[in-house]
N, C-alpha and C. Protein backbone atom coordinates (compact mmCIF):
# COMPACT_ATOMS: atom_id res chain seq x y z
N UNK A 1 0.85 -1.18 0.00
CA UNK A 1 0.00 0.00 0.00
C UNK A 1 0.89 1.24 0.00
N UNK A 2 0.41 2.10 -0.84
CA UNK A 2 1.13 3.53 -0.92
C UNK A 2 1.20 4.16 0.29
N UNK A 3 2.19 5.18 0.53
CA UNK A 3 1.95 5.72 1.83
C UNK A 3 0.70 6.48 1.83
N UNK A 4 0.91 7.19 0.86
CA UNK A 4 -0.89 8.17 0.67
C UNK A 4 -1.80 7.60 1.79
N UNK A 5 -2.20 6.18 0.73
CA UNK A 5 -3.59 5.29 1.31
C UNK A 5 -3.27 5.31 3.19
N UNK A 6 -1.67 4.81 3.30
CA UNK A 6 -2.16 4.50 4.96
C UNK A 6 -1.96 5.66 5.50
N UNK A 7 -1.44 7.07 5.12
CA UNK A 7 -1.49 7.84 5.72
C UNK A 7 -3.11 8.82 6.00
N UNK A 8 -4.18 8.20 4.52
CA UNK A 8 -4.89 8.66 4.50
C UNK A 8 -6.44 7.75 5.83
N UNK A 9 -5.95 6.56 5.75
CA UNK A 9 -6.67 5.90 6.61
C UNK A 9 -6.27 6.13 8.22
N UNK A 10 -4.83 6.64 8.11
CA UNK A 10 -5.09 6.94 9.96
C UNK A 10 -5.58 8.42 10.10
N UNK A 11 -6.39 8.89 8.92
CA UNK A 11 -7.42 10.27 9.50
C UNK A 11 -6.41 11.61 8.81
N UNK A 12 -5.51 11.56 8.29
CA UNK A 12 -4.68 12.84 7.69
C UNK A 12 -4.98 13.31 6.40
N UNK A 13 -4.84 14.78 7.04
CA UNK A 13 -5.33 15.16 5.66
C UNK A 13 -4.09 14.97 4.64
N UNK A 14 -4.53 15.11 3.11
CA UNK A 14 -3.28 14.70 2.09
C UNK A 14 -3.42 16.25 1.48
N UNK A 15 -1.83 16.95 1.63
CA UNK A 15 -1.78 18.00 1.06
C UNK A 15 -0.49 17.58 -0.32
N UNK A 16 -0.31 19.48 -0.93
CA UNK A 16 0.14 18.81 -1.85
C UNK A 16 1.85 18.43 -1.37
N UNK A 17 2.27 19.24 -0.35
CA UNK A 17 3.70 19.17 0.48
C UNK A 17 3.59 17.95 0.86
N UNK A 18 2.95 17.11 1.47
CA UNK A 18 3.15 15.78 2.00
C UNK A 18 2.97 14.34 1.02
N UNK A 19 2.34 14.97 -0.43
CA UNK A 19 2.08 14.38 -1.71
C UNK A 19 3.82 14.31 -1.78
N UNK A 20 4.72 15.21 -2.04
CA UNK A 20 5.80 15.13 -2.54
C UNK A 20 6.71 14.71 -1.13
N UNK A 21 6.64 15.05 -0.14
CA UNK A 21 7.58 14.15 0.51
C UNK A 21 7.56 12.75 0.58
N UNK A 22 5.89 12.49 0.75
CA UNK A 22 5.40 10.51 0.47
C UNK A 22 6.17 10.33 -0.85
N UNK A 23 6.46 10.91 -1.76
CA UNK A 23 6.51 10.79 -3.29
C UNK A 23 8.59 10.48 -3.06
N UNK A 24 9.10 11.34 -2.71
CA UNK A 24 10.49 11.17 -2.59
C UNK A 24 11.13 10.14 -1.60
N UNK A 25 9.94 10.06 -0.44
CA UNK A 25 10.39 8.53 0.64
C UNK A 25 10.09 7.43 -0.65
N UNK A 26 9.06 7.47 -0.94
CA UNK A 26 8.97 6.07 -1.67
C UNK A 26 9.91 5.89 -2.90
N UNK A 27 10.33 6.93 -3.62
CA UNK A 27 11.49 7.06 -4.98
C UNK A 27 12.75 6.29 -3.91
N UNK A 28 13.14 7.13 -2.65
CA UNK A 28 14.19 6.77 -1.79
C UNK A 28 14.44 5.38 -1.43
N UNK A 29 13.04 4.93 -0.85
CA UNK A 29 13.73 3.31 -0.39
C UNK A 29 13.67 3.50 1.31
N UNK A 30 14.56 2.37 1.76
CA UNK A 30 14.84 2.15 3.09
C UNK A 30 16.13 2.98 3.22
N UNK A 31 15.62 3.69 5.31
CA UNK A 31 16.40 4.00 5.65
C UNK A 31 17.06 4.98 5.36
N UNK A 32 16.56 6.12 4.99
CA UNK A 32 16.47 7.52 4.68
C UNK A 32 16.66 8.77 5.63
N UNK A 33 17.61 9.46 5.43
CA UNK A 33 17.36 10.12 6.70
C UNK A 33 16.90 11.49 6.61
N UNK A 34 16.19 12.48 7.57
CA UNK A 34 15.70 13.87 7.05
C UNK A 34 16.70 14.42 6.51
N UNK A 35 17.46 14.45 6.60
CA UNK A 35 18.48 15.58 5.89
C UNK A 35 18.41 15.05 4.36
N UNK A 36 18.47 13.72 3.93
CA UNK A 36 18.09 13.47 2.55
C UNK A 36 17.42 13.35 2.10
N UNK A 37 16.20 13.73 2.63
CA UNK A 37 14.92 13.75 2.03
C UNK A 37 14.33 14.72 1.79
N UNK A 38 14.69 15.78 2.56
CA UNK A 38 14.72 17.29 2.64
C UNK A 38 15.45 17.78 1.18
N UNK A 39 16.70 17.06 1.03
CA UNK A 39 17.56 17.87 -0.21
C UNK A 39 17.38 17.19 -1.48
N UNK A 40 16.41 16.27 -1.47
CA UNK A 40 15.24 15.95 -2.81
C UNK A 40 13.89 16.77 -3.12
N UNK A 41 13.60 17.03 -1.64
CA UNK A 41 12.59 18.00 -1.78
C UNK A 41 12.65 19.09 -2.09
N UNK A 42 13.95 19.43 -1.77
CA UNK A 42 14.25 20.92 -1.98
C UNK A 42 14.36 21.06 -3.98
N UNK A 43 15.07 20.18 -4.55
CA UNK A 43 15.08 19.85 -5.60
C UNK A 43 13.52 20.40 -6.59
N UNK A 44 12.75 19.27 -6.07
CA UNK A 44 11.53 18.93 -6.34
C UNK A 44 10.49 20.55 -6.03
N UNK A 45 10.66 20.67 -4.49
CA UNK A 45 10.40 22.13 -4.57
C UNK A 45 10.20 22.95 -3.48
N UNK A 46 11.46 23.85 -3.88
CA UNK A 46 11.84 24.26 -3.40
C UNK A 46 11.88 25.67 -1.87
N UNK A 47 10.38 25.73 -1.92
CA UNK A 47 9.56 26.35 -1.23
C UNK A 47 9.27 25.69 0.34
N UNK A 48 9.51 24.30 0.08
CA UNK A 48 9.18 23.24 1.49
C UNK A 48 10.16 23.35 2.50
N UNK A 49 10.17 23.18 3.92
CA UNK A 49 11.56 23.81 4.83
C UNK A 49 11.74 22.85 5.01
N UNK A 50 12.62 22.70 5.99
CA UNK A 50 13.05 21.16 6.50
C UNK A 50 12.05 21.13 7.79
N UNK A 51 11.61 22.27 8.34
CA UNK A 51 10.60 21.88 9.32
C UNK A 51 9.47 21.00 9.17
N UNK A 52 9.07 21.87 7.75
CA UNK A 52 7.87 21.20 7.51
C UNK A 52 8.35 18.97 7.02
N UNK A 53 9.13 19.02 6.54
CA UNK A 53 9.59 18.12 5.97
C UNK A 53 9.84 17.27 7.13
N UNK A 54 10.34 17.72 8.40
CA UNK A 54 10.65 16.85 9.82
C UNK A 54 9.37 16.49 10.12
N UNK A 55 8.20 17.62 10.27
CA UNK A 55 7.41 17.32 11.27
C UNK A 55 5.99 16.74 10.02
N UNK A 56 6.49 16.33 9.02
CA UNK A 56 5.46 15.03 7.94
C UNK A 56 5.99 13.91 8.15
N UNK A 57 7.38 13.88 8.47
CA UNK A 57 8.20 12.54 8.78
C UNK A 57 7.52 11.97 10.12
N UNK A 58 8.02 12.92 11.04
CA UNK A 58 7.53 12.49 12.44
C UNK A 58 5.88 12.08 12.54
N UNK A 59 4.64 12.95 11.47
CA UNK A 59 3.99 12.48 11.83
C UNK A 59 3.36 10.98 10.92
N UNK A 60 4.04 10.98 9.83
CA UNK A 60 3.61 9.49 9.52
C UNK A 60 4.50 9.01 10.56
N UNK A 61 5.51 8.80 10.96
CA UNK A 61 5.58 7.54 12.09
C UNK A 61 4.86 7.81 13.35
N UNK A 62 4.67 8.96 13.96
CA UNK A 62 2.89 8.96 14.82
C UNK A 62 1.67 7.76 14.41
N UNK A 63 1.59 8.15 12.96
CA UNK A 63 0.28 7.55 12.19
C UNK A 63 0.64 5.68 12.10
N UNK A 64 2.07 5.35 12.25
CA UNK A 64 2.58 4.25 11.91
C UNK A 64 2.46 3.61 10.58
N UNK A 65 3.15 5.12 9.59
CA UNK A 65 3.00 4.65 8.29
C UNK A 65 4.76 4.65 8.39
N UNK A 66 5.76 5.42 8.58
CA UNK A 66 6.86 5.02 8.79
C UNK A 66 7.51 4.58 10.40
N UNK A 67 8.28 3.73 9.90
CA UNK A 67 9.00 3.65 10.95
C UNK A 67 10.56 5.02 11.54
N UNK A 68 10.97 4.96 12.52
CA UNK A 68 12.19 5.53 12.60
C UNK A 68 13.29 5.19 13.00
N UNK A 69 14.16 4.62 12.86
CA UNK A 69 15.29 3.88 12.94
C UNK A 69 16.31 4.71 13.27
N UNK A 70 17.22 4.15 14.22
CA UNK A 70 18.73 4.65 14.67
C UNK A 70 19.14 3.79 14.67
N UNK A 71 20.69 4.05 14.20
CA UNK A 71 21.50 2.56 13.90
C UNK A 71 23.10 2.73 14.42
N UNK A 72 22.35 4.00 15.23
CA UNK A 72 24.57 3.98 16.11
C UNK A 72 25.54 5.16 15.83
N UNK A 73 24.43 5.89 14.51
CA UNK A 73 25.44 6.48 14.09
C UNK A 73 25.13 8.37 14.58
N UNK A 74 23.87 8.45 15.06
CA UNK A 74 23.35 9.75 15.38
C UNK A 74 22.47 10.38 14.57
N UNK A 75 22.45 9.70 13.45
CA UNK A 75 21.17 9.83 12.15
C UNK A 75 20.12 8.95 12.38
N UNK A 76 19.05 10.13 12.69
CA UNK A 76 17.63 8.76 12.45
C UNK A 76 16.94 8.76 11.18
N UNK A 77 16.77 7.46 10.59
CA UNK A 77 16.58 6.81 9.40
C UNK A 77 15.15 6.72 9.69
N UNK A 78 14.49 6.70 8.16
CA UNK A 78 12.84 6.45 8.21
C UNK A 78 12.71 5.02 7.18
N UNK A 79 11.87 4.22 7.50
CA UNK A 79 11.55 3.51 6.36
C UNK A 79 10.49 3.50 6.32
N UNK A 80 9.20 3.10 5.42
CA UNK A 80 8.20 2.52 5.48
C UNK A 80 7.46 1.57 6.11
N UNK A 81 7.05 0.88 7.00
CA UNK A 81 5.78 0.32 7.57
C UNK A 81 5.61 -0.56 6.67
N UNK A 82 6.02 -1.77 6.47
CA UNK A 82 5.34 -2.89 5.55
C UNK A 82 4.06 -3.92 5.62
N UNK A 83 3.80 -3.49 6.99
CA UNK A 83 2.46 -4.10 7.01
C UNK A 83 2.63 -5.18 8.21
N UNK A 84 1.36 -5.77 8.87
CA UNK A 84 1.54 -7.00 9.91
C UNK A 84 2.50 -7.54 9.54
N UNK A 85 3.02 -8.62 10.07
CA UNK A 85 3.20 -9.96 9.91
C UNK A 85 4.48 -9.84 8.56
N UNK A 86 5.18 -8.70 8.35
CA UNK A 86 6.08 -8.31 7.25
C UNK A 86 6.81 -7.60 8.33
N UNK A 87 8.10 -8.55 8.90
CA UNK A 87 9.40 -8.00 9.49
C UNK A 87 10.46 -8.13 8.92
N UNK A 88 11.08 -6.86 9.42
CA UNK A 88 12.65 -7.78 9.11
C UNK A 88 14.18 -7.16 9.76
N UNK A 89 15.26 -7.77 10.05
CA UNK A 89 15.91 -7.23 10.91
C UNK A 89 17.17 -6.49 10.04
N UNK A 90 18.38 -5.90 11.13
CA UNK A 90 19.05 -4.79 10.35
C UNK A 90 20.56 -5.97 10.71
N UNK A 91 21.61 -5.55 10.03
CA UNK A 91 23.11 -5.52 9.98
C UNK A 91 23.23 -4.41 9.72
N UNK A 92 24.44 -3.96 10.92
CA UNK A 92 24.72 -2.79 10.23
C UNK A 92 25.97 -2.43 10.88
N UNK A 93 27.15 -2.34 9.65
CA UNK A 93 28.10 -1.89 9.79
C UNK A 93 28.79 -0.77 10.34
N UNK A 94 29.51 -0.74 11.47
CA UNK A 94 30.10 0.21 12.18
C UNK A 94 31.45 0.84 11.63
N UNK A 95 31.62 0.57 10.17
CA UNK A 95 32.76 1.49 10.05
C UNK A 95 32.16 2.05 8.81
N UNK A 96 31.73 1.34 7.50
CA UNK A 96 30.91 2.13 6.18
C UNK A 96 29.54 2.61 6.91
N UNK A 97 28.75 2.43 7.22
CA UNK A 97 27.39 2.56 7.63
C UNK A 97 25.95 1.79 6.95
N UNK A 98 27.01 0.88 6.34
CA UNK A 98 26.07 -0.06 5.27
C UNK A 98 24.77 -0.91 6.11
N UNK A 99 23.73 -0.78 5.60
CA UNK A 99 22.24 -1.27 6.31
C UNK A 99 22.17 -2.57 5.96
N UNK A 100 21.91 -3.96 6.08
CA UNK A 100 22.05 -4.76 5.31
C UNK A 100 20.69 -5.56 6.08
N UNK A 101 19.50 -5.75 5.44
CA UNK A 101 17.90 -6.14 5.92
C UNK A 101 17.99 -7.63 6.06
N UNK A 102 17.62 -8.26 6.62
CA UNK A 102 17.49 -9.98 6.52
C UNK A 102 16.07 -10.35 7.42
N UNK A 103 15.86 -11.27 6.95
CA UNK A 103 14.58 -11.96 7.09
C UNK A 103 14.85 -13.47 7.86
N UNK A 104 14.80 -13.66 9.01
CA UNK A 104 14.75 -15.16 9.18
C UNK A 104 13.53 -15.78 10.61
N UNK A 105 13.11 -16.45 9.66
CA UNK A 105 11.80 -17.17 10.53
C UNK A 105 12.23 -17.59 12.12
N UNK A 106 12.88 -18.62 11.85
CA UNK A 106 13.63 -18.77 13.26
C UNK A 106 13.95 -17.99 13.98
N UNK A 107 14.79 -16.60 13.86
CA UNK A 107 14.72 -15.78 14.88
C UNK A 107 13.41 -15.45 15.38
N UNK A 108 12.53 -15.06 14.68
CA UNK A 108 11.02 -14.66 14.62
C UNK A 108 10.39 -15.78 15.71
N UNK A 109 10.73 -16.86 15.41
CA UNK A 109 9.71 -17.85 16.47
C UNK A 109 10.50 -17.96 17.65
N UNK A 110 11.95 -17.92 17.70
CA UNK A 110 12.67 -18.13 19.07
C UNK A 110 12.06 -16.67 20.01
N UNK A 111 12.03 -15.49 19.29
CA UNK A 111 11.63 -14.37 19.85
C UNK A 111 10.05 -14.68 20.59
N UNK A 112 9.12 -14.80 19.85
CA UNK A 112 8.12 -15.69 20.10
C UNK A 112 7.85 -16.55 21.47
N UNK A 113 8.81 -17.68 20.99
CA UNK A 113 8.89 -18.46 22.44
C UNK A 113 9.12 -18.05 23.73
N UNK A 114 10.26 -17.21 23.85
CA UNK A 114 10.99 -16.62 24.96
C UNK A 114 9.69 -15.19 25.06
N UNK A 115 8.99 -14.89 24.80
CA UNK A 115 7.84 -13.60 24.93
C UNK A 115 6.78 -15.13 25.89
N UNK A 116 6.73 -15.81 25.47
CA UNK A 116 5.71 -16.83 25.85
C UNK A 116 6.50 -16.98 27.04
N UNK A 117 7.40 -18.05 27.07
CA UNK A 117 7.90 -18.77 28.74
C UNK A 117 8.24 -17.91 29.57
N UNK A 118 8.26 -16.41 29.23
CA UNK A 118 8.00 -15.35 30.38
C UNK A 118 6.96 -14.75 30.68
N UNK A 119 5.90 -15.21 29.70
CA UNK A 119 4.32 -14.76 29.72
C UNK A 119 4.33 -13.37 29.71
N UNK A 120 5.02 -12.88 28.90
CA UNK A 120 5.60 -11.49 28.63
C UNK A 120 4.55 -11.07 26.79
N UNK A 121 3.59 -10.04 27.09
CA UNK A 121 3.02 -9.89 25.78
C UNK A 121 3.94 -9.19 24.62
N UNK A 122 4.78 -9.55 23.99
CA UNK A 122 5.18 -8.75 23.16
C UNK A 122 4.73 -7.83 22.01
N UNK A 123 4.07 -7.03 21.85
CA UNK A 123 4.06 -6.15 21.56
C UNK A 123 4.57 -5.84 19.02
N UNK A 124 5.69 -5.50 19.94
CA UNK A 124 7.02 -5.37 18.87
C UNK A 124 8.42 -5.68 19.01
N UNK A 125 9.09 -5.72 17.78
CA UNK A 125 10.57 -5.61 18.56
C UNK A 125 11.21 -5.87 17.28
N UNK A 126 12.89 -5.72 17.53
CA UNK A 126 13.12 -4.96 16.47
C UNK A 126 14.77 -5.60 17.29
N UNK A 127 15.88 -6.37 16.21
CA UNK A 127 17.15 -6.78 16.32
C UNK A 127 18.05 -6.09 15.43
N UNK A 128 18.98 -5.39 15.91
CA UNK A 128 19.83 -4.80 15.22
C UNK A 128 21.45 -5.37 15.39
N UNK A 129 22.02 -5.76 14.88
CA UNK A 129 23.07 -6.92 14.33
C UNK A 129 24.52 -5.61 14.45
N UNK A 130 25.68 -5.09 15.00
CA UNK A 130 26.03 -4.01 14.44
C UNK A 130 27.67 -5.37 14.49
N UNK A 131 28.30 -4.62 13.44
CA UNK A 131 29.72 -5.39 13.44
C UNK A 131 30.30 -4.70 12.29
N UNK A 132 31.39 -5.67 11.27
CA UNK A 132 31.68 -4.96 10.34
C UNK A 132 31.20 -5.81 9.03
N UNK A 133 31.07 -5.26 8.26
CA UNK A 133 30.54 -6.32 6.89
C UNK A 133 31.65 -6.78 5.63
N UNK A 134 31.77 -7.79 5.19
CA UNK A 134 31.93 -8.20 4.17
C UNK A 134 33.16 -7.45 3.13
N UNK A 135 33.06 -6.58 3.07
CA UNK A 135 33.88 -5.50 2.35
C UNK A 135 34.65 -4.53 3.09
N UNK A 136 34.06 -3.92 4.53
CA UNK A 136 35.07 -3.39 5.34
C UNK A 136 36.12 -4.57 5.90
N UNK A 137 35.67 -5.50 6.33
CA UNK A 137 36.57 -6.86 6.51
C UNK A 137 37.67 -7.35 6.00
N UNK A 138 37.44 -7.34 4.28
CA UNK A 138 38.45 -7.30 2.92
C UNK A 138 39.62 -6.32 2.79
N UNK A 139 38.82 -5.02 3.05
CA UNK A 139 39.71 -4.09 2.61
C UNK A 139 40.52 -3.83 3.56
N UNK A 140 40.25 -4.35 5.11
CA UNK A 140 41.63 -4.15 6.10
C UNK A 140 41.95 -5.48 6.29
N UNK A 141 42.43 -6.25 5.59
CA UNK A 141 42.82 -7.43 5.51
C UNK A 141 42.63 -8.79 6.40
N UNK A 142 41.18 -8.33 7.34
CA UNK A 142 40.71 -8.84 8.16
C UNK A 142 39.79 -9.93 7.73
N UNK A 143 39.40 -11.20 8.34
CA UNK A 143 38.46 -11.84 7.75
C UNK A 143 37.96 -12.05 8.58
C-alpha cells in the first residue's frame, strides 16, 4: 500500500507538500534520513523547509506509516511500515554505515517463544546486528 492510502486511513489530511515528501520517501527506499529527504525535496520544490519536511516525517511515524530507525550512528533513518506480519531485521556496519535487511523465521519464532515462557506480551521488537561487513573486513585485511 502507498503511503498516501495509509497515511490517508489513519485520519490525515493529504496536502500537496506531504504528496511530494510521500513521493520522494517512496522514490528513496529504506532507511532515509531527514536531511536526505529534505535535499530531494528541496530539488523537487523548493519552497518546502526542513521543518515542515521533519514534522510530515515524524507524523507518519505517529500515524505508523513510517517507521524511525537509529542505527549507532546519530542519524535517524525512516523507512516505510510494511504491514503486519512483514518484518525484518538490520546488519549494520560500524565502520561504512552499510544497512544490510534480513529476514529469518527462526529468529522470529525463538523471539516468540521466549515472549511466551516469560508470559511477557510482546508487543514489537526490532534486532539490530552491528559489526563490520563483508567489504570493510576485505579491505583491512581482516576476515
Amino acid at each position: 500500500m502507498k503511503l498516501k492510502e495509509k497515511f490517508k486511513i489513519a485520519g490525515q489530511r493529504w496536502t500537496r507538500q506531504r504528496e511530494i515528501i510521500a513521493g520522494v520517501m517512496e522514490r528513496c527506499g529504506e532507511h532515509v534520513s531527514a536531511e536526505e529527504i529534505y535535499r530531494l525535496v528541496k530539488e523537487e520544490a523548493p519552497e518546502i523547509g526542513f521543518a515542515t519536511v521533519y514534522r510530515t516525517l515524524r507524523l507518519m511515524k505517529d500515524c505508523g506509516v513510517l517507521h524511525k530507525r537509529e542505527f549507532g550512528d546519530g542519524r535517524a533513518r525512516f523507512e516505510a511500515h510494511r504491514g503486519e506480519g512483514e518484518h525484518h531485521d538490520h546488519l549494520i556496519c560500524e565502520e561504512c554505515g552499510r544497512v544490510i535487511e534480513f529476514e529469518n523465521r527462526e529468529i522470529e519464532e525463538l523471539q516468540r517463544y521466549v515472549a511466551k515462557k516469560y508470559r511477557f506480551q510482546m508487543n514489537t521488537h526490532r534486532l539490530d546486528i552491528f559489526g563490520r561487513c563483508s567489504v570493510c573486513r576485505k579491505g583491512n585485511g581482516s576476515k
